[in-house]
C-alpha atoms as a PDB file:
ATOM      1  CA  UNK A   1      69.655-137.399 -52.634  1.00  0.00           C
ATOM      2  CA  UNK A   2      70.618-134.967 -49.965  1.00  0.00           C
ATOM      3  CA  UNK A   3      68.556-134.797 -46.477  1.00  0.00           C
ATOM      4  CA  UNK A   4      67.561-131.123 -47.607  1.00  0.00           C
ATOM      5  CA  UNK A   5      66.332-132.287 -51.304  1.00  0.00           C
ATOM      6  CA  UNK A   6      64.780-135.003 -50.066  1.00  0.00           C
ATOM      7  CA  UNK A   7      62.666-132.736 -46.907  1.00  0.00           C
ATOM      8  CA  UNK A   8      61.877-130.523 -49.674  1.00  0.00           C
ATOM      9  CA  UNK A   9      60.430-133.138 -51.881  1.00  0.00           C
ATOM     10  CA  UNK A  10      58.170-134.191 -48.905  1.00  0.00           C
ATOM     11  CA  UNK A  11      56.981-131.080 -48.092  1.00  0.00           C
ATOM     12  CA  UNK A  12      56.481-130.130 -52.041  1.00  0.00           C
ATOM     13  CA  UNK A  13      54.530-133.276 -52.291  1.00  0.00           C
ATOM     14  CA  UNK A  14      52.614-132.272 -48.960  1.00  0.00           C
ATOM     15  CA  UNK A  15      51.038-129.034 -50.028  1.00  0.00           C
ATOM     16  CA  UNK A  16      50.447-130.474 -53.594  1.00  0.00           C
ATOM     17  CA  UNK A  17      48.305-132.844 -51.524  1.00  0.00           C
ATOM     18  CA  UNK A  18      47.033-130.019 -49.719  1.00  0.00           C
ATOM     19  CA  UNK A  19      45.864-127.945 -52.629  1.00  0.00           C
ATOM     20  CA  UNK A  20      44.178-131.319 -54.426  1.00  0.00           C
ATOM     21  CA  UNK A  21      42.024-131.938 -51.601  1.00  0.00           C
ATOM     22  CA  UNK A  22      41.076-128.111 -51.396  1.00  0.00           C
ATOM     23  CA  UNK A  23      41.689-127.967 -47.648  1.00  0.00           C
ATOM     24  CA  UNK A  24      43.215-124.264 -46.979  1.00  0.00           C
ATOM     25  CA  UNK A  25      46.268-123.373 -45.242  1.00  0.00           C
ATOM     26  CA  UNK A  26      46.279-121.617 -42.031  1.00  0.00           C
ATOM     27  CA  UNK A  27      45.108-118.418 -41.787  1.00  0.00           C
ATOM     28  CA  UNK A  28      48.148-115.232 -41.693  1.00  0.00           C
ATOM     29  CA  UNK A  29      47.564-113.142 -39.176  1.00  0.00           C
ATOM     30  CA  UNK A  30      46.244-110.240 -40.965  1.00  0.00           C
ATOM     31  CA  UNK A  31      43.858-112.534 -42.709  1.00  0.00           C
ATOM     32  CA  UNK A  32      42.222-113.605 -39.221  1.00  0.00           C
ATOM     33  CA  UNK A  33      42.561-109.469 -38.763  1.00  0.00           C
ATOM     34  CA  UNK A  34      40.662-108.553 -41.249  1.00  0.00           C
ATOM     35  CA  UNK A  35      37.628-111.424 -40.959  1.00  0.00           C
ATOM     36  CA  UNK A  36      36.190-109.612 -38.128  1.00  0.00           C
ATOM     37  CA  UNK A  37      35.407-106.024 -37.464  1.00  0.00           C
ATOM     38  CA  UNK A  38      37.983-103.051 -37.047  1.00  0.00           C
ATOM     39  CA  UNK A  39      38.005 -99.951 -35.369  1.00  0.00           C
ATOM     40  CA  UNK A  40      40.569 -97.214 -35.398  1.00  0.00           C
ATOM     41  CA  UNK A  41      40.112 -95.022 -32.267  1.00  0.00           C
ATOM     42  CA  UNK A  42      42.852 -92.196 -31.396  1.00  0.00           C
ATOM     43  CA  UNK A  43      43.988 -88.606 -32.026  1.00  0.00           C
ATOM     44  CA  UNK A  44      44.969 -86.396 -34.486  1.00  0.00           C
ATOM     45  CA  UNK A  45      47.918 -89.394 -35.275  1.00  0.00           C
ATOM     46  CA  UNK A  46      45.232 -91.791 -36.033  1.00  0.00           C
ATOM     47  CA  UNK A  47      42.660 -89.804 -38.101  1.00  0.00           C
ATOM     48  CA  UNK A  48      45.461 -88.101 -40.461  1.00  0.00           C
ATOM     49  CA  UNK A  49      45.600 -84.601 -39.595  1.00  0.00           C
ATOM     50  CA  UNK A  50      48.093 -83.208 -41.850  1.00  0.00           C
ATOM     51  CA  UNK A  51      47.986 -86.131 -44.688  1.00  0.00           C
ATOM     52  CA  UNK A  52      45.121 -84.264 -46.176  1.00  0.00           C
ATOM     53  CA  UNK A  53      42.163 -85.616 -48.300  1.00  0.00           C
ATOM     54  CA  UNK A  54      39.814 -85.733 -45.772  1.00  0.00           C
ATOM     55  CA  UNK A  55      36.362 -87.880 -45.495  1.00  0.00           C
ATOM     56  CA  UNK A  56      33.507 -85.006 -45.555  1.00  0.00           C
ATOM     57  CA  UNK A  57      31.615 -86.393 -42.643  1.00  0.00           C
ATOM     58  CA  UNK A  58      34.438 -86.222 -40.524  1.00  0.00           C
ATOM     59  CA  UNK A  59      34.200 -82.344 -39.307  1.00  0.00           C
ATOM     60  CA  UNK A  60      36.800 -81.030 -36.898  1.00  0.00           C
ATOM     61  CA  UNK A  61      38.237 -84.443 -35.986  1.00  0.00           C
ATOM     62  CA  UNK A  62      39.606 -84.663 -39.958  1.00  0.00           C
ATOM     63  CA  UNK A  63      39.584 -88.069 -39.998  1.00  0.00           C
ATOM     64  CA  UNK A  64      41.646 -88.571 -43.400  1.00  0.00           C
ATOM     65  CA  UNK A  65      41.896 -90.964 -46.512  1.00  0.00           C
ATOM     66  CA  UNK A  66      45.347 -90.942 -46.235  1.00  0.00           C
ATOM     67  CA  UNK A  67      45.701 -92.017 -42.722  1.00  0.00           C
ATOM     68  CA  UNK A  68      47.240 -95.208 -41.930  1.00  0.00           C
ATOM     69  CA  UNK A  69      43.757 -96.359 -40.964  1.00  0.00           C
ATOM     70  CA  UNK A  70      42.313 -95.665 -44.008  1.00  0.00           C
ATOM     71  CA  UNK A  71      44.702 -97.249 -46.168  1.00  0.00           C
ATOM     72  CA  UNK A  72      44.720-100.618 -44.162  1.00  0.00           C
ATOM     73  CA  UNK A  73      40.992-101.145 -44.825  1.00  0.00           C
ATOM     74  CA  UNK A  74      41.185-100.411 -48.322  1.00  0.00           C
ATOM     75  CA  UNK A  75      44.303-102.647 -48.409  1.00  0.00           C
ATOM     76  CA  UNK A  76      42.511-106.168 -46.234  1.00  0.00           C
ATOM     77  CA  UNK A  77      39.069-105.210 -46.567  1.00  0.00           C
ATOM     78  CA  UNK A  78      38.151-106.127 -43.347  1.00  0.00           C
ATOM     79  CA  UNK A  79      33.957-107.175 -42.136  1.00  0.00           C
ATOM     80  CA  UNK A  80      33.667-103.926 -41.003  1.00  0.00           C
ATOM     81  CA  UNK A  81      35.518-100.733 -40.468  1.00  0.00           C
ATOM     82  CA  UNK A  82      34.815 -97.961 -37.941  1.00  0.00           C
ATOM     83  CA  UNK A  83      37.167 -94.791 -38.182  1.00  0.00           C
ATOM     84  CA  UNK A  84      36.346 -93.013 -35.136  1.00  0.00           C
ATOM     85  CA  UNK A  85      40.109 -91.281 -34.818  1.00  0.00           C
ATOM     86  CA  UNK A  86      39.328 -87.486 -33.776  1.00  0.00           C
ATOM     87  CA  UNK A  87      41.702 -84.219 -33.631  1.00  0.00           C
ATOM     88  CA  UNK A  88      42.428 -83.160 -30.142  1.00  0.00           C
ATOM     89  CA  UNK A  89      41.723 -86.417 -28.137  1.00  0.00           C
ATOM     90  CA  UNK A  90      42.729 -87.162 -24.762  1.00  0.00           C
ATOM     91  CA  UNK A  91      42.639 -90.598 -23.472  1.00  0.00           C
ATOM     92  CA  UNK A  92      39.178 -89.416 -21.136  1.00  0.00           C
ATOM     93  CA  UNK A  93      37.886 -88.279 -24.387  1.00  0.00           C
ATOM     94  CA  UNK A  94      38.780 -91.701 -26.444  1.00  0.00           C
ATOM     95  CA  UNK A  95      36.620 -93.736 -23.772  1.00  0.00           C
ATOM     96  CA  UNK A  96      34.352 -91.317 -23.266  1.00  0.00           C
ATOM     97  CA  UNK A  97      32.883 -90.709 -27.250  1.00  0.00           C
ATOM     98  CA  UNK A  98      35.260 -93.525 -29.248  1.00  0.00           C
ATOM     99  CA  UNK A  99      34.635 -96.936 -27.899  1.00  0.00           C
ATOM    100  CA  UNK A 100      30.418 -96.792 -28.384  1.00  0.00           C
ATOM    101  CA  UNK A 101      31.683 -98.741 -31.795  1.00  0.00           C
ATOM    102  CA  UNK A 102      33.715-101.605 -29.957  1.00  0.00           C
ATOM    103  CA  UNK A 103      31.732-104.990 -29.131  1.00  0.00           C
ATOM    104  CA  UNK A 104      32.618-108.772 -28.469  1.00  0.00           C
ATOM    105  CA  UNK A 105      32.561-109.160 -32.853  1.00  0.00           C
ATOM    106  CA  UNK A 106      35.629-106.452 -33.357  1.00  0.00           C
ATOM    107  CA  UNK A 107      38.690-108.246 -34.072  1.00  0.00           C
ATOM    108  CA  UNK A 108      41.042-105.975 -34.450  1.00  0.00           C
ATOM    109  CA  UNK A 109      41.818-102.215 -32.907  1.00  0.00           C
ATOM    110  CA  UNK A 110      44.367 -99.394 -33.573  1.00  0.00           C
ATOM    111  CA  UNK A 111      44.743 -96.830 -31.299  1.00  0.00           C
ATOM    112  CA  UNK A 112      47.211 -93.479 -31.136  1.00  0.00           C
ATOM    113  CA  UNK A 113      46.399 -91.598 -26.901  1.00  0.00           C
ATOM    114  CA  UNK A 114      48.453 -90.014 -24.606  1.00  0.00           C
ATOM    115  CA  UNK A 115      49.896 -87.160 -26.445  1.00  0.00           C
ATOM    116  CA  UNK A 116      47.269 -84.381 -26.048  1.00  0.00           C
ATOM    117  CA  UNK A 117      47.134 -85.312 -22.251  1.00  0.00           C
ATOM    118  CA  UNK A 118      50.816 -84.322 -21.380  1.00  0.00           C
ATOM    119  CA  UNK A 119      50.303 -81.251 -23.403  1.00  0.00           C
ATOM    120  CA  UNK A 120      51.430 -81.576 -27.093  1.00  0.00           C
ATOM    121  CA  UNK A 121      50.355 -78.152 -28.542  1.00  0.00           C
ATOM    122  CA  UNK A 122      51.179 -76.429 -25.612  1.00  0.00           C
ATOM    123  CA  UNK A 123      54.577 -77.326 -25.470  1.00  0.00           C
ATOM    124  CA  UNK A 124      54.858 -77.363 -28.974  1.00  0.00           C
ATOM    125  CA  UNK A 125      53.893 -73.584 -28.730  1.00  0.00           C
ATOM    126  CA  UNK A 126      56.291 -72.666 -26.157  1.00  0.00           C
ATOM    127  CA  UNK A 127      59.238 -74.159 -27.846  1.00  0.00           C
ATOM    128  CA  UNK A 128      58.160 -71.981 -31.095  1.00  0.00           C
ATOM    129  CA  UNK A 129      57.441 -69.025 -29.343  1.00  0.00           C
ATOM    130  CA  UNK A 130      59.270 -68.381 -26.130  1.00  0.00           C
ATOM    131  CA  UNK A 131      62.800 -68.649 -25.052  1.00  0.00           C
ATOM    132  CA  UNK A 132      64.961 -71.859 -25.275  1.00  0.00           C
ATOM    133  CA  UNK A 133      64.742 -71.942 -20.992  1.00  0.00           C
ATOM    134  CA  UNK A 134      60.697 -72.040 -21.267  1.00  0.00           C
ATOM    135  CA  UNK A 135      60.620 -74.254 -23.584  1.00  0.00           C
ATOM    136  CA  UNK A 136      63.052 -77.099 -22.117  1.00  0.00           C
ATOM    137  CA  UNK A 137      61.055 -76.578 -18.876  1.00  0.00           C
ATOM    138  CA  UNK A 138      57.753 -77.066 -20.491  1.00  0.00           C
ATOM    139  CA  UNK A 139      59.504 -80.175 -22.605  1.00  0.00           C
ATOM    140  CA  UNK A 140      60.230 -81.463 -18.687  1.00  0.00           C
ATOM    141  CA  UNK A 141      56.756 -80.620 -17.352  1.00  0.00           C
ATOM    142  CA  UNK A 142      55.079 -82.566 -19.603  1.00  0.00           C
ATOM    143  CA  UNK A 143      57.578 -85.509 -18.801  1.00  0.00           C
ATOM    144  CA  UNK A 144      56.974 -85.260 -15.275  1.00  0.00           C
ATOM    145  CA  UNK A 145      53.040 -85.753 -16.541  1.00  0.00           C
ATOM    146  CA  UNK A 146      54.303 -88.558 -18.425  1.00  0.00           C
ATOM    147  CA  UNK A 147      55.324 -90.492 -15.598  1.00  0.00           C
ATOM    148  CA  UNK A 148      53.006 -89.955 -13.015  1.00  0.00           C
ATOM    149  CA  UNK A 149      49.387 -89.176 -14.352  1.00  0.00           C
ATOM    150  CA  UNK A 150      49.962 -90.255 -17.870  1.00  0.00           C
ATOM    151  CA  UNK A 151      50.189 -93.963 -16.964  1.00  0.00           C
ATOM    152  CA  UNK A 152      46.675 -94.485 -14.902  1.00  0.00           C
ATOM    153  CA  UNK A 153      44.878 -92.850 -17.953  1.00  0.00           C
ATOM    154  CA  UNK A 154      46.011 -94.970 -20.071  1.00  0.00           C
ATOM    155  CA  UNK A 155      44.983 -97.869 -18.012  1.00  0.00           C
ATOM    156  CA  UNK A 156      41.597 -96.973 -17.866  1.00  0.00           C
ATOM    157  CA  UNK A 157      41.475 -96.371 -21.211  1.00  0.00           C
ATOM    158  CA  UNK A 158      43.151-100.074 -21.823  1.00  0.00           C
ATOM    159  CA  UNK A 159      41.083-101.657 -19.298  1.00  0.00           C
ATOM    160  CA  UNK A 160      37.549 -99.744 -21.062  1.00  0.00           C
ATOM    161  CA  UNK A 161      38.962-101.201 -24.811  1.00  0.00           C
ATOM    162  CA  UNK A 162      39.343-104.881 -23.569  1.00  0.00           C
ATOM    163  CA  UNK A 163      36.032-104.964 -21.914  1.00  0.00           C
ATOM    164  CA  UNK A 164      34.132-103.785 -24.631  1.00  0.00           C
ATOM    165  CA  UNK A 165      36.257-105.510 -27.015  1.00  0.00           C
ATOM    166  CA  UNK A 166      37.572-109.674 -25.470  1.00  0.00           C
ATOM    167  CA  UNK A 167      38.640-110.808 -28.421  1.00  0.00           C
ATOM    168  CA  UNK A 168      40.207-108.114 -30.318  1.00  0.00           C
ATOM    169  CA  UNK A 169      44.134-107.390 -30.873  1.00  0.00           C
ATOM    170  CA  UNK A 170      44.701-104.039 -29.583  1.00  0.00           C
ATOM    171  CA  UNK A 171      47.600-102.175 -31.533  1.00  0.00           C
ATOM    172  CA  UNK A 172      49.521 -99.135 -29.444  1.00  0.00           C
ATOM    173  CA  UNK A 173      50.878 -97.269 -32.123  1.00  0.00           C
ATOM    174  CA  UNK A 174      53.709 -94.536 -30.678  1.00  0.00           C
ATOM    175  CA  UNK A 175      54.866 -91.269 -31.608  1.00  0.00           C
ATOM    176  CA  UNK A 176      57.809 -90.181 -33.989  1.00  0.00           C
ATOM    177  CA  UNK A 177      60.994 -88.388 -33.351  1.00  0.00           C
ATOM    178  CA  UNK A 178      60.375 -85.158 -34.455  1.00  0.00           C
ATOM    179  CA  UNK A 179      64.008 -83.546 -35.615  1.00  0.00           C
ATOM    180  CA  UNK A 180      67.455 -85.164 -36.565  1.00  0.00           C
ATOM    181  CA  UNK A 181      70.040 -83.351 -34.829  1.00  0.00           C
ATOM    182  CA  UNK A 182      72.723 -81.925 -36.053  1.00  0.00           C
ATOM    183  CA  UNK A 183      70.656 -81.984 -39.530  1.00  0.00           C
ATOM    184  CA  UNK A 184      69.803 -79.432 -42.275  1.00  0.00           C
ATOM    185  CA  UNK A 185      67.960 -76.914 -40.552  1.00  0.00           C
ATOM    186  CA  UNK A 186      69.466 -73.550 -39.599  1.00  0.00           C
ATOM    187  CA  UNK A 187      66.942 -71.607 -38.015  1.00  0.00           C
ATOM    188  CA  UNK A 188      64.483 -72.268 -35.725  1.00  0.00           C
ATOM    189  CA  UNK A 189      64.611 -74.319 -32.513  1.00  0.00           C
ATOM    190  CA  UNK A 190      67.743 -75.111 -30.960  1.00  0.00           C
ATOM    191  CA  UNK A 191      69.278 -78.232 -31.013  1.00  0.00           C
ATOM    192  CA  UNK A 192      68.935 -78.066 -27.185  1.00  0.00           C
ATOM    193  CA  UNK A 193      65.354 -77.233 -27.686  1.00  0.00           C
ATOM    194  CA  UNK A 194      65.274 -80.194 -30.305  1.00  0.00           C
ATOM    195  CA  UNK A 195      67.072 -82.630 -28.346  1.00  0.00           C
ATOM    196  CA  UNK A 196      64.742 -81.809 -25.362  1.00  0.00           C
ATOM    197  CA  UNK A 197      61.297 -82.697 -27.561  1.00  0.00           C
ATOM    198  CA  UNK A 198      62.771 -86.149 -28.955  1.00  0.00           C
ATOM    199  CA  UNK A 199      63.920 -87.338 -25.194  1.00  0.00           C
ATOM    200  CA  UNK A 200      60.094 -86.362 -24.723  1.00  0.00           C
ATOM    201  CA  UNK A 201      59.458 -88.544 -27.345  1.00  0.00           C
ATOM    202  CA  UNK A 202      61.256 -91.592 -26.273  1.00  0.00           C
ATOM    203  CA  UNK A 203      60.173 -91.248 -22.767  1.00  0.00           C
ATOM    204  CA  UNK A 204      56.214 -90.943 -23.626  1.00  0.00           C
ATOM    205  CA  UNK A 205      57.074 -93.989 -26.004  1.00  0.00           C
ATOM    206  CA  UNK A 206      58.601 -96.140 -23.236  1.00  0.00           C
ATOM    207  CA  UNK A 207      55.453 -94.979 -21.234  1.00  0.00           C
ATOM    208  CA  UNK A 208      52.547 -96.106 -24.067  1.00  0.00           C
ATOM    209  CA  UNK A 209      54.928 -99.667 -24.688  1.00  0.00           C
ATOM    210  CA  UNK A 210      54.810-100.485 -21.203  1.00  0.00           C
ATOM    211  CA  UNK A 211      51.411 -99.360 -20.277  1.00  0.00           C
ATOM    212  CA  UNK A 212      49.930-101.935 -23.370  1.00  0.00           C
ATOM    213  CA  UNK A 213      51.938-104.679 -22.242  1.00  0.00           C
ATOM    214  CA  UNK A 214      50.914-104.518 -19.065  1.00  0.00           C
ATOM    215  CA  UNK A 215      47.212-104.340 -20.700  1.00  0.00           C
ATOM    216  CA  UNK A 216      48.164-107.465 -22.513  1.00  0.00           C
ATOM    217  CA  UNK A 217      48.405-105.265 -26.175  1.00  0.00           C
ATOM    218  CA  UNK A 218      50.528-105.009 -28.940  1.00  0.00           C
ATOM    219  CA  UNK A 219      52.718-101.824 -29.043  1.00  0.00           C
ATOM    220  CA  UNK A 220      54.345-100.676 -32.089  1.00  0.00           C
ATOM    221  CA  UNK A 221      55.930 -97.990 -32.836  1.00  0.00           C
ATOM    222  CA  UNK A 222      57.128 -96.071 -35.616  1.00  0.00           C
ATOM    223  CA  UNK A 223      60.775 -94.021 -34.848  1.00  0.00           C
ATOM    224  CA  UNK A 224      62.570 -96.576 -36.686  1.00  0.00           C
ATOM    225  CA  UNK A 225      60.439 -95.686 -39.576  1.00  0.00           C
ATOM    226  CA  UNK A 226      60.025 -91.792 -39.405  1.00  0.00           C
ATOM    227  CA  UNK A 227      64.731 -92.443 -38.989  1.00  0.00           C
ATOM    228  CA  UNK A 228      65.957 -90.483 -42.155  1.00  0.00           C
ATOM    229  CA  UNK A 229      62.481 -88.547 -42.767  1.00  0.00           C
ATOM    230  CA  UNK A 230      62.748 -86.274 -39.273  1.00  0.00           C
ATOM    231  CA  UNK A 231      61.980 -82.963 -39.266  1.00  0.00           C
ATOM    232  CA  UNK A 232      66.035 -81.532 -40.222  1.00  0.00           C
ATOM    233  CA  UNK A 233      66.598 -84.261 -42.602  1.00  0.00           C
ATOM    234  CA  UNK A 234      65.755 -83.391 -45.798  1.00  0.00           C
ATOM    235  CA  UNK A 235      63.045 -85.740 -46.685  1.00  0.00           C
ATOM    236  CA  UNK A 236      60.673 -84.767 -43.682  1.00  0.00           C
ATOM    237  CA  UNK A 237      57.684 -86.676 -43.360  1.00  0.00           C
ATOM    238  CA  UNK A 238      56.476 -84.326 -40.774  1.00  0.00           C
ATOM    239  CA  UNK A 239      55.010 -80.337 -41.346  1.00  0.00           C
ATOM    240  CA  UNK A 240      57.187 -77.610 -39.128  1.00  0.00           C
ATOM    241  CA  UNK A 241      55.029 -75.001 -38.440  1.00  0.00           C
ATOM    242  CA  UNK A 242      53.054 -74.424 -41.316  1.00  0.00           C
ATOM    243  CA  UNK A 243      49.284 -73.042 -42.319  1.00  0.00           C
ATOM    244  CA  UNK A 244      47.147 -74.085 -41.743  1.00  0.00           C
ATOM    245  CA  UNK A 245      48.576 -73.734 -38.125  1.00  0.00           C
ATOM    246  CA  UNK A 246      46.739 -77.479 -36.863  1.00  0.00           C
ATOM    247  CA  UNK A 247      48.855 -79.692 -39.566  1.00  0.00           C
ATOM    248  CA  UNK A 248      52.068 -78.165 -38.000  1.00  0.00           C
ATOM    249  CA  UNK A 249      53.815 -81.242 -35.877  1.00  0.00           C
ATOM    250  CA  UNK A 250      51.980 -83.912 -37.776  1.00  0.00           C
ATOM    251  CA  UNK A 251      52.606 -86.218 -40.014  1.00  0.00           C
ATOM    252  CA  UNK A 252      52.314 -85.549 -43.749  1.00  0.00           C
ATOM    253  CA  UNK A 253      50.914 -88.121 -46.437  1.00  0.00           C
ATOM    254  CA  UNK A 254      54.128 -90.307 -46.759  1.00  0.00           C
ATOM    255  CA  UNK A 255      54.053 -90.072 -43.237  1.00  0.00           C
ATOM    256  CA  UNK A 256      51.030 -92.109 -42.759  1.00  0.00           C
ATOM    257  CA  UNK A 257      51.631 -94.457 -46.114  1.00  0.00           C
ATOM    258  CA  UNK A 258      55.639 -94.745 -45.388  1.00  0.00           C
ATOM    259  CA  UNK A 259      55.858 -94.854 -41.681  1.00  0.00           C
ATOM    260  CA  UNK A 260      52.458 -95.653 -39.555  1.00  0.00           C
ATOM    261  CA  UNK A 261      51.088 -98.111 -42.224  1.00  0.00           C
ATOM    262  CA  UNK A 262      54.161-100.282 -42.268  1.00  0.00           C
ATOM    263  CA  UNK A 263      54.125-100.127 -38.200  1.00  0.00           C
ATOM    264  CA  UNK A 264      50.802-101.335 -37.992  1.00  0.00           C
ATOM    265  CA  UNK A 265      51.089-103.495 -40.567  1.00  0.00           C
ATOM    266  CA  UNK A 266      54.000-105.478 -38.968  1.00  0.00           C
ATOM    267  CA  UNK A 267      51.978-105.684 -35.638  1.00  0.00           C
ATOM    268  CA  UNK A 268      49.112-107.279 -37.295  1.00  0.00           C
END
């Protein structure tokens, strides 16, 4: 008997020992996940604006049934859930009116922030709207944000998560690439303009991974998934601008189940 058959008989004969005495296995990591409490704080990325469905006490902030928050819960049933996710929040707006729900039981946390503080719709406007040479400079204003006042609100919003929460995981989730260039689309933006709005993606994602590590938190993000489904691709997971005019830029349905869901997933 080879050295391989014979380590596999061992270990065969290990876990049928295992399973006779009834004593369990270690714990995955989304098992230990979902035995406490979790709370999904964030923006508009978080609560699912632009997936649709959305929960009927949730208002203005459509917080949404198909949002990757959502659809974890129902998927690991966790000892509590608290979907607190809200339209149009800023990092001062997350600590301020999210975290009331954190404390020392919640075990794990999702979070989407930083976005709506360098300007998102704003830029996103001006792009639309104005002339390619506003809308590059706006695309480099709210870069300039990214690196100089973006990073000490996010700290204090790290720092105000970990003390109301020791013990949880903390998952950064990012921001997708919104166009592939040199794809299907023939009108609209340039592909300066569009080439300009993805570098602002990538920077404000090496801003958010480096800003949670620093915080001691899992970052994850989610280009690699949204790669194929861009906005030019032909299988977009994101709205262009569409009506209602507040789903524009965000992430459809399959967006949510096909590209945050799997990123958080994998960081859990």
């Amino acid at each position: 008997m080879s050295v391989r058959r014979i380590r596999a008989s061992v270990i065969t004969l290990a876990l049928a020992a295992v399973a006779a005495l009834g004593v369990a296995g270690p714990a995955s990591a989304t098992d230990s996940a979902a035995a406490g409490g979790y709370v999904a704080l964030g923006d508009s990325y978080s609560s699912g604006v632009g997936a649709g469905n959305y929960l009927s006490d949730s208002g203005d902030c459509r917080r949404s049934a198909n949002a990757y928050p959502y659809l974890w819960q129902a998927a690991n049933s966790p000892a509590s859930f608290d979907f607190v996710a809200c339209s149009g929040a800023t990092t001062s707006s997350v600590a301020s009116s999210q975290l009331g729900v954190l404390n020392r039981s919640t075990s794990l946390v999702s979070v989407t922030a930083g976005g709506n503080d360098v300007g998102f719709a704003a830029v996103m406007q001006d792009c639309v709207l104005s002339s390619e040479a506003t809308c590059v400079n706006s695309v480099n204003n709210a870069i300039a944000q990214m690196n100089n006042s973006l990073p000490g609100r996010l700290d204090a919003l790290y720092d105000g998560i970990r003390a109301r929460a020791p013990q949880a995981q903390v998952v950064v989730l990012g921001y997708p690439r919104f166009y592939r260039l040199s794809g299907s689309c023939f009108a609209g933006l340039t592909e300066k303009e569009r080439a300009a709005i993805n570098n602002a993606s990538d920077v404000l994602n090496d801003v958010l991974a480096k800003r949670s590590a620093d915080a001691g938190f899992t970052f994850s993000g989610v280009v690699d998934e949204f790669t194929g489904h861009e906005l030019c691709s032909g299988d977009a997971w994101l709205h262009s601008v569409t009506v209602p005019i507040h789903n524009s830029y965000h992430p459809k349905a399959a967006g949510q189940s096909g590209g945050y869901l799997p990123a958080f997933r994998s960081a859990v």
